[in-house]
C-alpha atoms as a PDB file:
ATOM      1  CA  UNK A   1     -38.733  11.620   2.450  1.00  0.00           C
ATOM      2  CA  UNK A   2     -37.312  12.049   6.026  1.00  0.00           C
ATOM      3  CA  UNK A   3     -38.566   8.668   7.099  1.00  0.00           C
ATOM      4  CA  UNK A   4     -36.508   6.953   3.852  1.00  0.00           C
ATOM      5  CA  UNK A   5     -33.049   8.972   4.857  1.00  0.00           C
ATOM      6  CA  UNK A   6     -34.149   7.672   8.188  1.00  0.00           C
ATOM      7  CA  UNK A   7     -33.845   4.037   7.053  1.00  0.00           C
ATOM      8  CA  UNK A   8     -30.948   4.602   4.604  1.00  0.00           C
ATOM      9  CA  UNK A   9     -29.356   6.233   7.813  1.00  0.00           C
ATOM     10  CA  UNK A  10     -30.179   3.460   9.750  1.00  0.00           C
ATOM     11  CA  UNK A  11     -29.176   0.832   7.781  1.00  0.00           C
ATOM     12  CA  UNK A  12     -25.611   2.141   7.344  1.00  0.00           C
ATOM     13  CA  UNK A  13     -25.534   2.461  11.138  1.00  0.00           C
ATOM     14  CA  UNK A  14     -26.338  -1.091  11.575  1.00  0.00           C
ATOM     15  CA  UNK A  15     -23.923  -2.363   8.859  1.00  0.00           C
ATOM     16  CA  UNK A  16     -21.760  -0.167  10.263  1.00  0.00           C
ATOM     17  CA  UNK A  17     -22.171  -1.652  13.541  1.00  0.00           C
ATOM     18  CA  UNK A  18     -21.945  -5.426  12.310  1.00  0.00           C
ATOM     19  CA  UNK A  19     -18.744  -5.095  10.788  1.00  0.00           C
ATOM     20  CA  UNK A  20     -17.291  -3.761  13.922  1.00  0.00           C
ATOM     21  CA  UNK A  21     -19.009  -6.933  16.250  1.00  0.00           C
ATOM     22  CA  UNK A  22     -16.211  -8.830  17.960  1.00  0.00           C
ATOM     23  CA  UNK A  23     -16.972 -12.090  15.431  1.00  0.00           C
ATOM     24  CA  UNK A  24     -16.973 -10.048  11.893  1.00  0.00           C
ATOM     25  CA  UNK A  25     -14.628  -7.941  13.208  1.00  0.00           C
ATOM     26  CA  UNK A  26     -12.079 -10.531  14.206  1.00  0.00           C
ATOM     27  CA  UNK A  27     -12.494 -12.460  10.809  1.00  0.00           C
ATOM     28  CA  UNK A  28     -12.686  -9.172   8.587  1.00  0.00           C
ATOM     29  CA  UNK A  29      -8.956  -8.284  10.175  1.00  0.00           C
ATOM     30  CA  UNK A  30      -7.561 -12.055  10.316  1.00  0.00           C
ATOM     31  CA  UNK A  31      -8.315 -12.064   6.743  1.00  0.00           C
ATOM     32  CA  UNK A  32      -7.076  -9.042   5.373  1.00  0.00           C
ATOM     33  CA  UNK A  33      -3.447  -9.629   7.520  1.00  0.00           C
ATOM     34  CA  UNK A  34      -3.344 -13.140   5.778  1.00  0.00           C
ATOM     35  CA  UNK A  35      -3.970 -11.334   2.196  1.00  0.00           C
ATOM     36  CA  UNK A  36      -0.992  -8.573   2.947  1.00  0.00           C
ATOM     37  CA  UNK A  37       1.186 -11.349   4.008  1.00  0.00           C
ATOM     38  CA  UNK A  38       0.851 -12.979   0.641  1.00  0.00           C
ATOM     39  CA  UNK A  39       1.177 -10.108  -1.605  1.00  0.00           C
ATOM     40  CA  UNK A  40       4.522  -7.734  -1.514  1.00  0.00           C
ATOM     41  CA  UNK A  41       3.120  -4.701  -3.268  1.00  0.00           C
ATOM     42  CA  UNK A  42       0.248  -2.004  -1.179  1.00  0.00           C
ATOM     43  CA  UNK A  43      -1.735  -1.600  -3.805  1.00  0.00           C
ATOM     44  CA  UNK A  44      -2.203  -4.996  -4.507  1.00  0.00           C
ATOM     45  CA  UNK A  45      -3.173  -5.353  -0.745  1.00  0.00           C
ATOM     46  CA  UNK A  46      -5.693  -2.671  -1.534  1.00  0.00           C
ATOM     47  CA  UNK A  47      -7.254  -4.501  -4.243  1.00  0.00           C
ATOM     48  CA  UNK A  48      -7.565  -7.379  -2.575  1.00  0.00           C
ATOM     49  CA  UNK A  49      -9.254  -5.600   0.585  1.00  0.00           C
ATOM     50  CA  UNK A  50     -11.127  -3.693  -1.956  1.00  0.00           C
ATOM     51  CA  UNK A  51     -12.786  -7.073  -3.390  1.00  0.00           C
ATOM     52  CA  UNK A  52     -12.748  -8.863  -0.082  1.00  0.00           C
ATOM     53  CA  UNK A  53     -15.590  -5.508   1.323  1.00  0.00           C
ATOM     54  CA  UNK A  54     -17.349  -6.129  -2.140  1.00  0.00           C
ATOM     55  CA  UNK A  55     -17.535  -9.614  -1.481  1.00  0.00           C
ATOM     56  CA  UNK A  56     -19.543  -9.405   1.704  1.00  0.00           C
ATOM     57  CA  UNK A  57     -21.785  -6.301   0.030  1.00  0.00           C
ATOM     58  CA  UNK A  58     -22.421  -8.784  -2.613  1.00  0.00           C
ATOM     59  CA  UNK A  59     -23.308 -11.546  -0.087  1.00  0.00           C
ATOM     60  CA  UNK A  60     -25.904  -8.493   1.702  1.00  0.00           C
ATOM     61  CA  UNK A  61     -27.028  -7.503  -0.946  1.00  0.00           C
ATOM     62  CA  UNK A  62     -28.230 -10.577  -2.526  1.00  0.00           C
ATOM     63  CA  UNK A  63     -29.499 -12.583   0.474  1.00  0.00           C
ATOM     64  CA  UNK A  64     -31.497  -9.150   1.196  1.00  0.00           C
ATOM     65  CA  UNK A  65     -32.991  -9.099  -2.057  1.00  0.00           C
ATOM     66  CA  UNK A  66     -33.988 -12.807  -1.570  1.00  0.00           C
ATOM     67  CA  UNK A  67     -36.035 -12.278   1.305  1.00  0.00           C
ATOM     68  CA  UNK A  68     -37.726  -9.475   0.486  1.00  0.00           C
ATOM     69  CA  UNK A  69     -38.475 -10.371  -2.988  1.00  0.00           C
ATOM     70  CA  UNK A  70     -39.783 -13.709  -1.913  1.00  0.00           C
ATOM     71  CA  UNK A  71     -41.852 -12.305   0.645  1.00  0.00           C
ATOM     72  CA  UNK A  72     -43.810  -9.564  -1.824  1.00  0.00           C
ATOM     73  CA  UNK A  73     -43.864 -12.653  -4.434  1.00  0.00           C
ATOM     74  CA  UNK A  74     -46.571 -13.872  -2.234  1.00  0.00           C
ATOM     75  CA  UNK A  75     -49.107 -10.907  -2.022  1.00  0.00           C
ATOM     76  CA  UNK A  76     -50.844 -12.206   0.582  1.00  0.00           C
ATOM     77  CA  UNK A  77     -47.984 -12.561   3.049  1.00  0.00           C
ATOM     78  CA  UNK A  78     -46.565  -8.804   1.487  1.00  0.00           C
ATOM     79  CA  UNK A  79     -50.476  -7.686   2.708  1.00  0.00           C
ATOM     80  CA  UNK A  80     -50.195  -9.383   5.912  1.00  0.00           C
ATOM     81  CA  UNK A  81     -47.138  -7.412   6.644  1.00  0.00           C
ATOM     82  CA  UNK A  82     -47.301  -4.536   5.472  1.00  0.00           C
ATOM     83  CA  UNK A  83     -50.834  -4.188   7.468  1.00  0.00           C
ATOM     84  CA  UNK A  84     -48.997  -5.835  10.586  1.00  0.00           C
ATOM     85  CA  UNK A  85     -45.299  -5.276  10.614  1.00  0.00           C
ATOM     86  CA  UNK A  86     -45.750  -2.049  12.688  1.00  0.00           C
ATOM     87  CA  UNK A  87     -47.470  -3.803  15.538  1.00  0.00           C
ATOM     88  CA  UNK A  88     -45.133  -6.656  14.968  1.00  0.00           C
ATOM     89  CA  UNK A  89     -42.090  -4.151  14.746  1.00  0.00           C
ATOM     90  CA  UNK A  90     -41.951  -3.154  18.921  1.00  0.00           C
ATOM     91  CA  UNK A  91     -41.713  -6.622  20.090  1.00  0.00           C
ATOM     92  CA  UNK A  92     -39.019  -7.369  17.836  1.00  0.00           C
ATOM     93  CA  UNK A  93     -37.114  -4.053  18.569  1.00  0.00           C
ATOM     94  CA  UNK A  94     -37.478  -4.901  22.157  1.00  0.00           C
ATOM     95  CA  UNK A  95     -36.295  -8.120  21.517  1.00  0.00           C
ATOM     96  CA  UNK A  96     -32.574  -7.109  19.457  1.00  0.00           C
ATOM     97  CA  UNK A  97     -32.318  -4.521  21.671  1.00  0.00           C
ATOM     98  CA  UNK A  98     -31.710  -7.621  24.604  1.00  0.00           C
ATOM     99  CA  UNK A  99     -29.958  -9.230  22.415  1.00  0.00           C
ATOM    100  CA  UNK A 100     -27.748  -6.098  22.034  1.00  0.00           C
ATOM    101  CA  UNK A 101     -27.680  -5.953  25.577  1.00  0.00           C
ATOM    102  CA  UNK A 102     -26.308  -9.109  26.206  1.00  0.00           C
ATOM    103  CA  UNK A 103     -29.580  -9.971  28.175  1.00  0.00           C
ATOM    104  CA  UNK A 104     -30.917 -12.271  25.574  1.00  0.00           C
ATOM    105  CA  UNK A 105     -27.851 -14.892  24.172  1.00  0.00           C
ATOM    106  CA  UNK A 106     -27.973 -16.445  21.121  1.00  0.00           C
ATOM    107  CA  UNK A 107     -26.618 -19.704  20.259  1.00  0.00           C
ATOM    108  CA  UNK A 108     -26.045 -20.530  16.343  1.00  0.00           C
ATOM    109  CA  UNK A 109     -24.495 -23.057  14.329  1.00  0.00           C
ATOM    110  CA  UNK A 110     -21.067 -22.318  13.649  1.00  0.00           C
ATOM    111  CA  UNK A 111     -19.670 -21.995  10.172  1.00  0.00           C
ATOM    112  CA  UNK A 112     -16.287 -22.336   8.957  1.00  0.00           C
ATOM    113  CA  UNK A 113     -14.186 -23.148   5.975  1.00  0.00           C
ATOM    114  CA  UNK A 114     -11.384 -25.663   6.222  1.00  0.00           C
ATOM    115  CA  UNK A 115      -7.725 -23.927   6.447  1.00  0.00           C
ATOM    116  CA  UNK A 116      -6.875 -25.678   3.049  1.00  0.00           C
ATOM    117  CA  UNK A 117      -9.857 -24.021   1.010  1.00  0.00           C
ATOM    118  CA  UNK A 118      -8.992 -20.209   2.707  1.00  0.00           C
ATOM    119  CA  UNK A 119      -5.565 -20.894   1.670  1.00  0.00           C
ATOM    120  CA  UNK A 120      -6.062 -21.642  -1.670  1.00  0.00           C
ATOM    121  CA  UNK A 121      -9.204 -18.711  -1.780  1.00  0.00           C
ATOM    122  CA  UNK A 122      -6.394 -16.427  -0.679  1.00  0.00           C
ATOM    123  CA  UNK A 123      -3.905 -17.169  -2.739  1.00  0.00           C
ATOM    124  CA  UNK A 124      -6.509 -16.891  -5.761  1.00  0.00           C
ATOM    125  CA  UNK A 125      -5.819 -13.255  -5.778  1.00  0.00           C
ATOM    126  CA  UNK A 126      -8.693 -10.866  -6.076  1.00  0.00           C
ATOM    127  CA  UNK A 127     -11.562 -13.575  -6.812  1.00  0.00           C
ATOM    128  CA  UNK A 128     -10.435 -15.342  -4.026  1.00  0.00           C
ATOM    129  CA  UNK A 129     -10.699 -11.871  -1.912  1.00  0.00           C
ATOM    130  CA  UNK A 130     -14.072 -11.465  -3.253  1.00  0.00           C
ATOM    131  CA  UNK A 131     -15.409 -15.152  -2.590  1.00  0.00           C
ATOM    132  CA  UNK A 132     -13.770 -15.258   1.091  1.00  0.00           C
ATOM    133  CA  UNK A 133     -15.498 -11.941   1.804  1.00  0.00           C
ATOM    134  CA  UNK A 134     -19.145 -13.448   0.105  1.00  0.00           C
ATOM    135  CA  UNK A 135     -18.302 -16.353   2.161  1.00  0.00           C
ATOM    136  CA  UNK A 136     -17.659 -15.062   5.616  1.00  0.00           C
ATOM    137  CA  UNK A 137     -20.238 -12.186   5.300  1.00  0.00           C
ATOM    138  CA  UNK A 138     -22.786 -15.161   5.888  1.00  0.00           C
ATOM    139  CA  UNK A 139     -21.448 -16.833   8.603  1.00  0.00           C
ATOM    140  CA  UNK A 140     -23.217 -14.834  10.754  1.00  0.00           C
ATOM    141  CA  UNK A 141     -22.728 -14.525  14.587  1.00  0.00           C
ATOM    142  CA  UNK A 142     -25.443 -13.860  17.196  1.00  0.00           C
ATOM    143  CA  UNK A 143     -25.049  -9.983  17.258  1.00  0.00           C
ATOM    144  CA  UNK A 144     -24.990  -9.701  12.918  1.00  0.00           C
ATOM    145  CA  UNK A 145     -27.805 -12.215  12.618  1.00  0.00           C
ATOM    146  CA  UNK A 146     -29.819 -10.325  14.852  1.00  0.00           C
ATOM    147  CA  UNK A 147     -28.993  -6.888  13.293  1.00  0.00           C
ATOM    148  CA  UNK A 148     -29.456  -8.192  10.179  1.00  0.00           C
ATOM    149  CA  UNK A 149     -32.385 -10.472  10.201  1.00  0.00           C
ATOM    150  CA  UNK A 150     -33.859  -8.976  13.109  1.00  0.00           C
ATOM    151  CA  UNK A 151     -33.645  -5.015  12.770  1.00  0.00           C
ATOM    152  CA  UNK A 152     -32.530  -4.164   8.531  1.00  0.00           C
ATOM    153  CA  UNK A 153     -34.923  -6.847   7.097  1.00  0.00           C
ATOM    154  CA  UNK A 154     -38.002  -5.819   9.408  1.00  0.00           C
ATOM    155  CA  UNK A 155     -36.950  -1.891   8.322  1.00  0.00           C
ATOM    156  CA  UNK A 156     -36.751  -2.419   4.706  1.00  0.00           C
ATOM    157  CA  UNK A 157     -40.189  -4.539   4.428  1.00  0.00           C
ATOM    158  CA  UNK A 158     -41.541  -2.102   6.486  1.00  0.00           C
ATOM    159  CA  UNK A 159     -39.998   0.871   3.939  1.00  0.00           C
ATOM    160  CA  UNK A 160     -41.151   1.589   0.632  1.00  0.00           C
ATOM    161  CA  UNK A 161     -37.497   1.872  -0.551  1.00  0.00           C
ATOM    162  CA  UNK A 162     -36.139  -1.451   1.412  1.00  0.00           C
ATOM    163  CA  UNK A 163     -35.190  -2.819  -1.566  1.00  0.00           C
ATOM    164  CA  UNK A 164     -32.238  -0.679  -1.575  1.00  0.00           C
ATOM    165  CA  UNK A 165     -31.724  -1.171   2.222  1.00  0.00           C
ATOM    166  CA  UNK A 166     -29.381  -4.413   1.917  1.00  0.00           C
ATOM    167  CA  UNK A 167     -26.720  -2.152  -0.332  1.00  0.00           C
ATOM    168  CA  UNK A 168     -26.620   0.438   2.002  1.00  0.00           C
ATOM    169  CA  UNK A 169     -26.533  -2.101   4.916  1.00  0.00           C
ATOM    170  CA  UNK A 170     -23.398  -3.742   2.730  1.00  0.00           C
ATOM    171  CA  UNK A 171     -21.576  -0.484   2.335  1.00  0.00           C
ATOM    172  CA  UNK A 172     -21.867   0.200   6.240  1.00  0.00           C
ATOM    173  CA  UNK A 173     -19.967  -3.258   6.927  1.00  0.00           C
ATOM    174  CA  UNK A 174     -17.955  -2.441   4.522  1.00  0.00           C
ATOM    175  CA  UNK A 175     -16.215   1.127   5.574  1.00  0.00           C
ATOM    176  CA  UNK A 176     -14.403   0.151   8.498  1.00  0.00           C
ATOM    177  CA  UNK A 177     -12.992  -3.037   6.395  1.00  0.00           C
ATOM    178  CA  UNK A 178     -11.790  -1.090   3.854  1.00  0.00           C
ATOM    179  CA  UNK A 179     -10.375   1.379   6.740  1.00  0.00           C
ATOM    180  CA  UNK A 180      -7.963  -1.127   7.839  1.00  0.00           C
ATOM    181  CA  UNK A 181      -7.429  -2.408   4.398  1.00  0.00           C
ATOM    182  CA  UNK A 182      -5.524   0.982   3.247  1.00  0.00           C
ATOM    183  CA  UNK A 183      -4.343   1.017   6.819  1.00  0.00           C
ATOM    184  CA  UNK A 184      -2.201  -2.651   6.135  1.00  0.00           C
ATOM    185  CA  UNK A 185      -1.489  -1.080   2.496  1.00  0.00           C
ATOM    186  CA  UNK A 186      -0.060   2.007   3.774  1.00  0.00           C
ATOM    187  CA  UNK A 187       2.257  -0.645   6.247  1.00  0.00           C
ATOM    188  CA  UNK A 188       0.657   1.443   9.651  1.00  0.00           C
ATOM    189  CA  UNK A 189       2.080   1.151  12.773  1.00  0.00           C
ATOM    190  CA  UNK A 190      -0.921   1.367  14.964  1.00  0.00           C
ATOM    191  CA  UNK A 191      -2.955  -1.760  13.682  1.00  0.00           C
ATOM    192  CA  UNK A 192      -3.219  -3.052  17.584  1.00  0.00           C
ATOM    193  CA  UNK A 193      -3.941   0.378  19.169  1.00  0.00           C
ATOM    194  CA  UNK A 194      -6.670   0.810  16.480  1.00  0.00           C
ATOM    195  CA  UNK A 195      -8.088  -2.945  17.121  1.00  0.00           C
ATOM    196  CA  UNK A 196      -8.442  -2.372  20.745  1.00  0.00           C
ATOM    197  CA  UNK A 197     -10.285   1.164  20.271  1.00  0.00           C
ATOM    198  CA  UNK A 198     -12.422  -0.057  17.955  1.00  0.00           C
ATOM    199  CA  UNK A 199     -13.306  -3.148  20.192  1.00  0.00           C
ATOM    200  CA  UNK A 200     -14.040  -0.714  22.987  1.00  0.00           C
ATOM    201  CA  UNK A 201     -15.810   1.478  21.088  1.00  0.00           C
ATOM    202  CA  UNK A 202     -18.087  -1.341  19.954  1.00  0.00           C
ATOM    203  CA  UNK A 203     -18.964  -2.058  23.111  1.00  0.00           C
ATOM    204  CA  UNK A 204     -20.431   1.169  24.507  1.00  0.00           C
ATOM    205  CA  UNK A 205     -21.947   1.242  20.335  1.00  0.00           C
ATOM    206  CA  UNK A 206     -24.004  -1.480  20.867  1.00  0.00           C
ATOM    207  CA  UNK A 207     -25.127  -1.226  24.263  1.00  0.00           C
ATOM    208  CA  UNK A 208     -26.561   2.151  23.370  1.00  0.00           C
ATOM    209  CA  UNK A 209     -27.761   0.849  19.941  1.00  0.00           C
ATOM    210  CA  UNK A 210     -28.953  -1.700  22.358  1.00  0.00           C
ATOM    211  CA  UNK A 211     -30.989   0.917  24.520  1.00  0.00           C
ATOM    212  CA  UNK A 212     -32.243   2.859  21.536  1.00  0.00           C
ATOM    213  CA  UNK A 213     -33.806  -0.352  20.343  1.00  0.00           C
ATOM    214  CA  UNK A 214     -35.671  -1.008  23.538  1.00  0.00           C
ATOM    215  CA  UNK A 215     -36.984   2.918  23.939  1.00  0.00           C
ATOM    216  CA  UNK A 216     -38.148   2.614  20.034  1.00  0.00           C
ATOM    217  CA  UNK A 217     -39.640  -1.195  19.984  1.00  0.00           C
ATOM    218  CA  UNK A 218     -41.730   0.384  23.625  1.00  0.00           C
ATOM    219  CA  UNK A 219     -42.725   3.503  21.814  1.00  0.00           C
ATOM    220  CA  UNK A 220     -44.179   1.209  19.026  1.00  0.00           C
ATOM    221  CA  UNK A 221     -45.876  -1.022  21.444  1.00  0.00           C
ATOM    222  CA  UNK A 222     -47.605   2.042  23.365  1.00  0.00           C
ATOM    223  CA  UNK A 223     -48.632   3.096  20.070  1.00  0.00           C
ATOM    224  CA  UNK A 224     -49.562  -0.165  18.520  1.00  0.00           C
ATOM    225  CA  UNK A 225     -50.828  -2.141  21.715  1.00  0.00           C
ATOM    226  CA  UNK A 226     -51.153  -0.064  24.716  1.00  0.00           C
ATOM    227  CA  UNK A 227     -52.104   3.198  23.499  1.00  0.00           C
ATOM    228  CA  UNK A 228     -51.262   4.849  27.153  1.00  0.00           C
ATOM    229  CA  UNK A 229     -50.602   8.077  25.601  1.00  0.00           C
END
């Protein structure tokens, strides 16, 4: 039981950590500013934010449940890692935990919708909220792809409840969007002041994240591979 609250834990503090990434973060508050210039009353704003975070749960949840799902469709791949993925799990910690770091740089395709098609998405009211959110959640940027494919998918194969794992991951990117979501519905002053803290406190986030990751992927190879102790 304390190793499944462990992962649900986990996987909120990585959504939780995506969402506030430069990339996702810059897009998440681009967007909802463009929705609350478009729409004069707050709690429409708060709709809108409201379907924009369910949007990119949605997106989570369902590409989550893809992989997974296809991977235990096969049971000889679902055998093969469920026997390996611990041994497999250090190097790969190791690995995002560089990444993390900065030490390890990722280059990705970049994806992008034309200005004409998020106009008309955000003018669509809340279905338009909810597909720009599904749409931007997977445009993923170095730092989400590798929290996402790299650290919640290994964790929720490797979980007997990982199933679950991409909804929790979901509602983690979702708090702080909905955070500034009431924030532009309530008309708050300190938008900027809160951008730049949160930007800063990303940083020292996901170094230590970072440094976590590289203490927890060695402690799996001593125990896996080395066996020094």
């Amino acid at each position: 039981m304390d190793g499944v609250l462990l992962g649900f834990l986990s996987a909120l503090w990585l959504g939780i950590l995506t969402s506030i990434s430069p990339c996702p973060l810059a897009s998440n508050i681009a967007t909802i500013s463009f929705l609350s210039k478009r729409i004069a009353h707050p709690f429409f704003v708060f709709i809108s934010g409201l379907s924009y975070t369910f949007g990119r749960i949605s997106a989570y949840v369902i590409l989550g449940y893809l992989i997974i799902h296809s991977i235990f469709a096969v049971p000889q791949t679902a055998q093969f890692l469920q026997k390996y993925m611990a041994k497999v799990l250090g190097p790969i910690l190791i690995i995002i935990g560089l990444v993390l770091l900065e030490l390890i740089v990722l280059h990705l395709p970049e994806f992008s919708i034309s200005q004409k098609h998020h106009n008309k998405l955000s003018e669509a009211g809340a279905l338009g909220a909810f597909a720009l959110g599904f749409i931007f959640s997977l445009a993923f940027c170095p730092v989400s792809a590798a929290l996402f494919f790299g650290s919640l998918i290994p964790l929720a194969i490797e979980s007997p409840l990982g199933s679950i794992f991409p909804l929790v991951y979901g509602v983690g990117t979702g708090l702080p969007v909905m955070a500034f979501a009431i924030m532009v519905a309530l008309g708050t002053a300190a938008l900027n002041r809160w951008f730049n803290f949160l930007t800063k406190l990303e940083y020292y986030m996901r170094k230590a994240t970072g440094v976590v990751f590289i203490l927890v992927g060695l402690y799996y190879l001593n125990v896996y591979w080395l066996k020094l102790i």
